[in-house]
N, C-alpha and C. Protein backbone atom coordinates (compact mmCIF):
# COMPACT_ATOMS: atom_id res chain seq x y z
N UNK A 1 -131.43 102.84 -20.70
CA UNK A 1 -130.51 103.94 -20.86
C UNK A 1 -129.92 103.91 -22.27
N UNK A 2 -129.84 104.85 -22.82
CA UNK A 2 -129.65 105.10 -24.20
C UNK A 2 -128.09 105.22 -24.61
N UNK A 3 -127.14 104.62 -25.52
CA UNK A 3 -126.19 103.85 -25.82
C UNK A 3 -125.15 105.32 -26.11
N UNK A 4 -123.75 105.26 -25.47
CA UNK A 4 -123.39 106.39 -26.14
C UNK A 4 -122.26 106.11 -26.97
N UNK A 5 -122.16 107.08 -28.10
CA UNK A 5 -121.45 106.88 -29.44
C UNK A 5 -120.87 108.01 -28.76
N UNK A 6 -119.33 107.70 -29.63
CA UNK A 6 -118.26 108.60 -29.26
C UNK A 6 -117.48 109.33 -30.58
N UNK A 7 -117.76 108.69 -31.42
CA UNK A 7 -117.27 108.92 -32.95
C UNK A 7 -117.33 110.75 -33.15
N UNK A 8 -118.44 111.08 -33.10
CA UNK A 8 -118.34 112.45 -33.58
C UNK A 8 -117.32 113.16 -32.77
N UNK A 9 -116.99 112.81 -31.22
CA UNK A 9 -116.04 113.67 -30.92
C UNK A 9 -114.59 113.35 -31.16
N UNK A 10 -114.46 111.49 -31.21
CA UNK A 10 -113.44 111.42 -31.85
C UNK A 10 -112.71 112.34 -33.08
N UNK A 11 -113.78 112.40 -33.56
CA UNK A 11 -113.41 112.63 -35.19
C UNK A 11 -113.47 114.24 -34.94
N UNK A 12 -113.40 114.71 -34.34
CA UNK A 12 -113.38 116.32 -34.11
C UNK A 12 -112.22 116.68 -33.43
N UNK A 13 -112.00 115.69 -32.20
CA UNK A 13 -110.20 115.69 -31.82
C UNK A 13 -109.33 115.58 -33.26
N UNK A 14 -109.39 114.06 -33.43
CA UNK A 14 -108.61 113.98 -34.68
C UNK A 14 -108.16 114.91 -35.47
N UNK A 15 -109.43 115.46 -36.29
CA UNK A 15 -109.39 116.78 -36.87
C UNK A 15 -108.54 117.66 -36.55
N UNK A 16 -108.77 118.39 -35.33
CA UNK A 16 -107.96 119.34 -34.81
C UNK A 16 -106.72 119.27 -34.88
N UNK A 17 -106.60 117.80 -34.33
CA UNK A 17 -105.00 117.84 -34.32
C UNK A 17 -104.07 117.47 -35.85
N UNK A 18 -104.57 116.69 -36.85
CA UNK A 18 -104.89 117.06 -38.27
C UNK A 18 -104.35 118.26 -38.74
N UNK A 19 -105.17 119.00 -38.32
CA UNK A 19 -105.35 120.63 -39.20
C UNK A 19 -104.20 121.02 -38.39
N UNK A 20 -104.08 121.07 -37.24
CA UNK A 20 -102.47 121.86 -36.21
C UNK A 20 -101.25 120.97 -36.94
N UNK A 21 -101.42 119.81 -37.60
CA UNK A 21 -100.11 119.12 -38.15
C UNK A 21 -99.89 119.66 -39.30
N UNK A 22 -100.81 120.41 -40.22
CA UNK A 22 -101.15 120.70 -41.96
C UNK A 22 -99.43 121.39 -41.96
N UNK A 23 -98.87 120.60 -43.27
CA UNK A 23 -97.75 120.71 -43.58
C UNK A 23 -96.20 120.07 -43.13
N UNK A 24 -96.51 119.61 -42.01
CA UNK A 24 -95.37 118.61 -41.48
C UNK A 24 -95.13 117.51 -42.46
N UNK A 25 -93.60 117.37 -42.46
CA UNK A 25 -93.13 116.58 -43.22
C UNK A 25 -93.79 115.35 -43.59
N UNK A 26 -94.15 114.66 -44.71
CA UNK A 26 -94.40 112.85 -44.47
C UNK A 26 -95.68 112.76 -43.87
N UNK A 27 -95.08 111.10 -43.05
CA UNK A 27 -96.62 111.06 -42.28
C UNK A 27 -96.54 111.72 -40.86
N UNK A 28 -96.31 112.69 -40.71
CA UNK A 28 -96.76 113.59 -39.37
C UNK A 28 -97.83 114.72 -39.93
N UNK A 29 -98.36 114.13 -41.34
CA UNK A 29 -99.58 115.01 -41.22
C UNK A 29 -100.39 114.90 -42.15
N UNK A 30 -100.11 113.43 -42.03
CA UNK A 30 -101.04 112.30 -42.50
C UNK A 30 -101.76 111.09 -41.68
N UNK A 31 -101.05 110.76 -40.33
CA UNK A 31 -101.27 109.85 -39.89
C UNK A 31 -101.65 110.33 -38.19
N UNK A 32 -102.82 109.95 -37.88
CA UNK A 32 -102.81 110.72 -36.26
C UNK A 32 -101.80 110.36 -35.20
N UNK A 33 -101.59 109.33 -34.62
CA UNK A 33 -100.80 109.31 -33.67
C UNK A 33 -99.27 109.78 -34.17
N UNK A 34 -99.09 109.86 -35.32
CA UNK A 34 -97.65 110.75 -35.81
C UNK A 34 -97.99 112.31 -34.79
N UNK A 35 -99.03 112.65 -36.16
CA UNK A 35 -98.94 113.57 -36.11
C UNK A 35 -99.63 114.34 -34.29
N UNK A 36 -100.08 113.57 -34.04
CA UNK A 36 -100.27 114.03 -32.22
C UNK A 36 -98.95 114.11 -31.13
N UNK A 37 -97.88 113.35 -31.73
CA UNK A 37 -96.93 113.38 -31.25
C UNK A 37 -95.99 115.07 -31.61
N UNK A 38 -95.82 115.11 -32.89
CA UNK A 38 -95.44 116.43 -34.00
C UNK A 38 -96.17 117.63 -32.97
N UNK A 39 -97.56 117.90 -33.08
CA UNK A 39 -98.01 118.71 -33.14
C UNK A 39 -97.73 118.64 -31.42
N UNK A 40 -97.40 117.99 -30.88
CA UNK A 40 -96.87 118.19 -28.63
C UNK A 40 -95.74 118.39 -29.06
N UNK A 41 -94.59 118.03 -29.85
CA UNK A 41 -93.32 118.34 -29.34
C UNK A 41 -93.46 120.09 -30.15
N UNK A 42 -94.11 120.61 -31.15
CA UNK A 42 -94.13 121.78 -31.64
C UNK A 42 -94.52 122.71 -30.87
N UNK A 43 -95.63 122.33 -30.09
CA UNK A 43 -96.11 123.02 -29.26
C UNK A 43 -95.25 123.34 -27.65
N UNK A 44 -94.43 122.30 -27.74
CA UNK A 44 -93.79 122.46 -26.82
C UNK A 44 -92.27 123.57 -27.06
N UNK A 45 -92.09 123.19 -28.31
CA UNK A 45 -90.93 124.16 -29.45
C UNK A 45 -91.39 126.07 -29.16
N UNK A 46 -92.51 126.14 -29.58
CA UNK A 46 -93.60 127.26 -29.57
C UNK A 46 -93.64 127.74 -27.99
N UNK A 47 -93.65 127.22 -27.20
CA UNK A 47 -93.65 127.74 -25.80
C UNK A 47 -92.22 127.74 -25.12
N UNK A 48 -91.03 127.19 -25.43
CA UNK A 48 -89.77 127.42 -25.08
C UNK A 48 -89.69 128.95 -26.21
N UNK A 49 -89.54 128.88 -27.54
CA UNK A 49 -89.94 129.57 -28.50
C UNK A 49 -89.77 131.14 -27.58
N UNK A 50 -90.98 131.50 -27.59
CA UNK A 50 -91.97 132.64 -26.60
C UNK A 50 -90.77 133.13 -25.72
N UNK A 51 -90.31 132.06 -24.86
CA UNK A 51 -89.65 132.98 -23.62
C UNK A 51 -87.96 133.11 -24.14
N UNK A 52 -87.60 132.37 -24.91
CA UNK A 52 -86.25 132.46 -25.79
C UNK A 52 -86.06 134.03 -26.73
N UNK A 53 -87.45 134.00 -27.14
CA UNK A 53 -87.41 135.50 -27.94
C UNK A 53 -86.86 136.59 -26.96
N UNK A 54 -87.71 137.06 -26.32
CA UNK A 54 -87.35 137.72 -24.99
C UNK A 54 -86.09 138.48 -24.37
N UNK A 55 -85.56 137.39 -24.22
CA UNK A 55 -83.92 136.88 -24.15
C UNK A 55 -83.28 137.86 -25.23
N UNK A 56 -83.19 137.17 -26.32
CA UNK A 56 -83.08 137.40 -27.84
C UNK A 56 -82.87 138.92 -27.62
N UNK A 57 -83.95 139.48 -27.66
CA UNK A 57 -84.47 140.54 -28.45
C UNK A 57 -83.26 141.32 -27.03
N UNK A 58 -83.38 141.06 -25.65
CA UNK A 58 -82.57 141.92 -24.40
C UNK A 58 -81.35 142.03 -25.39
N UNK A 59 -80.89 140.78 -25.37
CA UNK A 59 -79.05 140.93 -26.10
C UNK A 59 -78.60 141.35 -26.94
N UNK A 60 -79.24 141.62 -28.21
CA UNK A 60 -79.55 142.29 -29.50
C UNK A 60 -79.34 143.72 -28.46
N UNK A 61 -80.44 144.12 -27.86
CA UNK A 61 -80.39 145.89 -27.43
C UNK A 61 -78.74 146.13 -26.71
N UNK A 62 -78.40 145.08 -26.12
CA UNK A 62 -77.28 145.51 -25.06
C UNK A 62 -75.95 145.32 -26.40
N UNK A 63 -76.15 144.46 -27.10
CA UNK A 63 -75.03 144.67 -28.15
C UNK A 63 -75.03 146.10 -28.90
N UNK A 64 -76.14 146.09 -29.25
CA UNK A 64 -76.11 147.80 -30.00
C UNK A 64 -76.20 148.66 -28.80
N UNK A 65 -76.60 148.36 -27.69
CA UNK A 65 -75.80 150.16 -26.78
C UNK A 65 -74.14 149.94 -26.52
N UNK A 66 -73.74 148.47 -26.38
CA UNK A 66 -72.61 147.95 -26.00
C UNK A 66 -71.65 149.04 -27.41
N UNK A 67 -72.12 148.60 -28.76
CA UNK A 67 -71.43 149.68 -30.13
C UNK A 67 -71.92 150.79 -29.94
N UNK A 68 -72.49 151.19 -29.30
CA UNK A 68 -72.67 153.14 -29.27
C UNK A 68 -71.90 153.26 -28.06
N UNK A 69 -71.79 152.76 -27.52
CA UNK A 69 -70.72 153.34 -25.93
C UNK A 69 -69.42 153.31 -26.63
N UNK A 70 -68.64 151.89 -27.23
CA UNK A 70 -67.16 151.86 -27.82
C UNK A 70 -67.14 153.03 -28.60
N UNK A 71 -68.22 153.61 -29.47
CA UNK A 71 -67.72 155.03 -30.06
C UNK A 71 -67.82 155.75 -29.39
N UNK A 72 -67.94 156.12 -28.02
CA UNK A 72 -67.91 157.25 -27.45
C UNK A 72 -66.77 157.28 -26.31
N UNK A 73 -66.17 155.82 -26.60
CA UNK A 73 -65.08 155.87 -25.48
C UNK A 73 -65.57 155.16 -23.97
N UNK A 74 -66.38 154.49 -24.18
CA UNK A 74 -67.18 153.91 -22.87
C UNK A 74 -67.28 152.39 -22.92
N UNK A 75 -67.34 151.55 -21.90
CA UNK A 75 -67.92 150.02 -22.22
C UNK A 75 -69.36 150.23 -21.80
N UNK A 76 -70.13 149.17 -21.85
CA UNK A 76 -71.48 149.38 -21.13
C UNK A 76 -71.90 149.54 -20.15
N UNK A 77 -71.37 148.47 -19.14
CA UNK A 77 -71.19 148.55 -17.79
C UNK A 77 -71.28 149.59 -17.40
N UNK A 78 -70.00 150.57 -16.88
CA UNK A 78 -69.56 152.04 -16.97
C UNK A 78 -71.12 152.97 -17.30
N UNK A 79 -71.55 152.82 -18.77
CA UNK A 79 -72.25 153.82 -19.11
C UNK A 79 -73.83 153.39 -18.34
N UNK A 80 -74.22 151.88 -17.74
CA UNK A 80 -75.17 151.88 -17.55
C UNK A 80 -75.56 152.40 -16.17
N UNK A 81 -74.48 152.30 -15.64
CA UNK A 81 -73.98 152.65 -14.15
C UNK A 81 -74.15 154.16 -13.92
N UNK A 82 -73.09 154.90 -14.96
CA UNK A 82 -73.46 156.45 -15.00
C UNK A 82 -74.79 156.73 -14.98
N UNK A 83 -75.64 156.19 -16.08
CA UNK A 83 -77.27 156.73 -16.08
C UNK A 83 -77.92 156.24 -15.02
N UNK A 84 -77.78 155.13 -14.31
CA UNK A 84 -78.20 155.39 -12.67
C UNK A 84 -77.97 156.28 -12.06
N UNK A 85 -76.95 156.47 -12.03
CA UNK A 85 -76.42 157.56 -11.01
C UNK A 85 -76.77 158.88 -11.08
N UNK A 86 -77.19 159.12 -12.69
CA UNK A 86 -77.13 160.54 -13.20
C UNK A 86 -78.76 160.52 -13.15
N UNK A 87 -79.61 159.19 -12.87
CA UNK A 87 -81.01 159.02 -12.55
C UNK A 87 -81.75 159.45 -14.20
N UNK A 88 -81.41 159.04 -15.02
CA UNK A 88 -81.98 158.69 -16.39
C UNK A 88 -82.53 157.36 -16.44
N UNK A 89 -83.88 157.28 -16.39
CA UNK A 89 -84.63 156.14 -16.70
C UNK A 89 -85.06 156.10 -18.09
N UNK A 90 -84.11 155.51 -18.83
CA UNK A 90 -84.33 155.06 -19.96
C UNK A 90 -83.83 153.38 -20.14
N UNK A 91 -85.22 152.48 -21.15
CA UNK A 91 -85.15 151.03 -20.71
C UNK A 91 -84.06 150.87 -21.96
N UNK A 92 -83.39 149.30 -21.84
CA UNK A 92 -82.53 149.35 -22.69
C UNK A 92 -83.00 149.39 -24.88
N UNK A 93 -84.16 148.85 -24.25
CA UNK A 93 -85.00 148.56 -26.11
C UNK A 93 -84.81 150.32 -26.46
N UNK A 94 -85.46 151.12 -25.80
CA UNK A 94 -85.36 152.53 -26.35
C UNK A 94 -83.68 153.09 -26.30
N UNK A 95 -82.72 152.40 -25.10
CA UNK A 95 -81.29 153.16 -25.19
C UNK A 95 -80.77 152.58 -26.58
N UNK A 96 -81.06 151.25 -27.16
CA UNK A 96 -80.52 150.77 -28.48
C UNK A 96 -81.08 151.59 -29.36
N UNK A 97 -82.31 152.41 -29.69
CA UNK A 97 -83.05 152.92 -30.26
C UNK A 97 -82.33 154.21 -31.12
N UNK A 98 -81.88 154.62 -29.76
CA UNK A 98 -81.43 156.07 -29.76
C UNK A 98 -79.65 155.56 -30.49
N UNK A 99 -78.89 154.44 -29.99
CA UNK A 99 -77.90 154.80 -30.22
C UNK A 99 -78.11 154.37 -32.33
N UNK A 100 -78.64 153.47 -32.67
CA UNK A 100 -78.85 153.33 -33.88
C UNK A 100 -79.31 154.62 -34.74
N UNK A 101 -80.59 155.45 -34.31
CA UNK A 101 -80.78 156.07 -35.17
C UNK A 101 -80.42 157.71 -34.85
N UNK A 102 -79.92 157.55 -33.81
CA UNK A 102 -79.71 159.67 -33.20
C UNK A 102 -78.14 158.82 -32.29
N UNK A 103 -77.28 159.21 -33.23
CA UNK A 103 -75.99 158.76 -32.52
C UNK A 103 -75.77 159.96 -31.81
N UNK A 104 -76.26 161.49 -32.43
CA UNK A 104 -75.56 162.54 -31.47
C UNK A 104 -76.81 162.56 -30.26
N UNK A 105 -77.53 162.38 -29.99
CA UNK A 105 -78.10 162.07 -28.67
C UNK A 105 -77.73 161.46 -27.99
N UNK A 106 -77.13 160.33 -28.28
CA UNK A 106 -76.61 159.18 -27.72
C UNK A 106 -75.03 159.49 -26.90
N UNK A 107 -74.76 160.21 -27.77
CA UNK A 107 -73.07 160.76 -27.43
C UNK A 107 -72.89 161.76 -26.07
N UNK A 108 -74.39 162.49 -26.47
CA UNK A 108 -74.79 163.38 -24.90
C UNK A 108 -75.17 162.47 -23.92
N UNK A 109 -75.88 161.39 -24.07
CA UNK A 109 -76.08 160.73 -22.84
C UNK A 109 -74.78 159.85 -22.57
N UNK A 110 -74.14 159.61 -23.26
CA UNK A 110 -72.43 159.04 -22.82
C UNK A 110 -71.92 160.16 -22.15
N UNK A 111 -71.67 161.41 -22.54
CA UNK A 111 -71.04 162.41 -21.64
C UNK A 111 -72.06 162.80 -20.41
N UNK A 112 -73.41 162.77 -20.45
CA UNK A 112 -74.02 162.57 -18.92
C UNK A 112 -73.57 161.45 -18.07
N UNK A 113 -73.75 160.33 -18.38
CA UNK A 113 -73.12 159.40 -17.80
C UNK A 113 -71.70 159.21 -17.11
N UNK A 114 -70.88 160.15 -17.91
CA UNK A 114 -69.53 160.42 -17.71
C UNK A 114 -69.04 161.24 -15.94
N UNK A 115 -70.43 162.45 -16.80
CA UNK A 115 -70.27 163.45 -16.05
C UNK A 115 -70.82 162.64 -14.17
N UNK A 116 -71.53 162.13 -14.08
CA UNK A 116 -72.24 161.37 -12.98
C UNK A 116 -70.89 160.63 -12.07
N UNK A 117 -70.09 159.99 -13.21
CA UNK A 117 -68.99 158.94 -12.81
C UNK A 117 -68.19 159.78 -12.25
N UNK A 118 -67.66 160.73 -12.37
CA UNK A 118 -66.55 161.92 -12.00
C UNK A 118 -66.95 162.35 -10.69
């Protein structure tokens, strides 16, 4: 039975994980077991990362409809409640949308909302 060498795939892991370290500080991307360690906790950084954005990006929208409601005399709550009621399906990424760049659109859907609450 014929002898098996393992080198070439070694050296092709290595590599990989090598090239995924390129630029880490020192020896985390110079030295393999550094840098195999670097390149799991990054990757692990990168996948908390992903679902943190997400998040991010929701609270960002509810802060800017949260400042288009205070100019119209509304908190958010209140106004998100009205557009249920008043059955406006609009998601919050597009309600931040509107209050940033078309404030007088925005001001009509505060007084729809209003109008629903009454």
């Amino acid at each position: 039975m014929a002898r098996v060498k393992r080198a070439i795939m070694t050296r092709k892991r290595r590599k990989k994980v090598l090239k995924l370290s390129k630029g880490y500080f020192g020896a985390k991307s110079k030295l393999f077991k550094t840098a195999k360690q670097a390149v799991m906790k990054s990757g692990q950084y990168a996948y908390i990362g992903r679902k943190q954005r997400k998040r991010d990006f929701r609270r960002i929208w509810i802060t800017r409809i949260s400042a288009g409601c205070k100019q119209n005399g509304m908190n958010y709550s209140t106004f998100m409640n009205g557009l249920k009621k008043a059955q406006i399906a609009l998601n919050r990424k597009m309600l931040s949308e509107i209050a940033i760049c078309d404030p007088e659109g925005f001001s009509l859907l505060c007084q729809r909302a209003k109008s629903s609450l009454e």
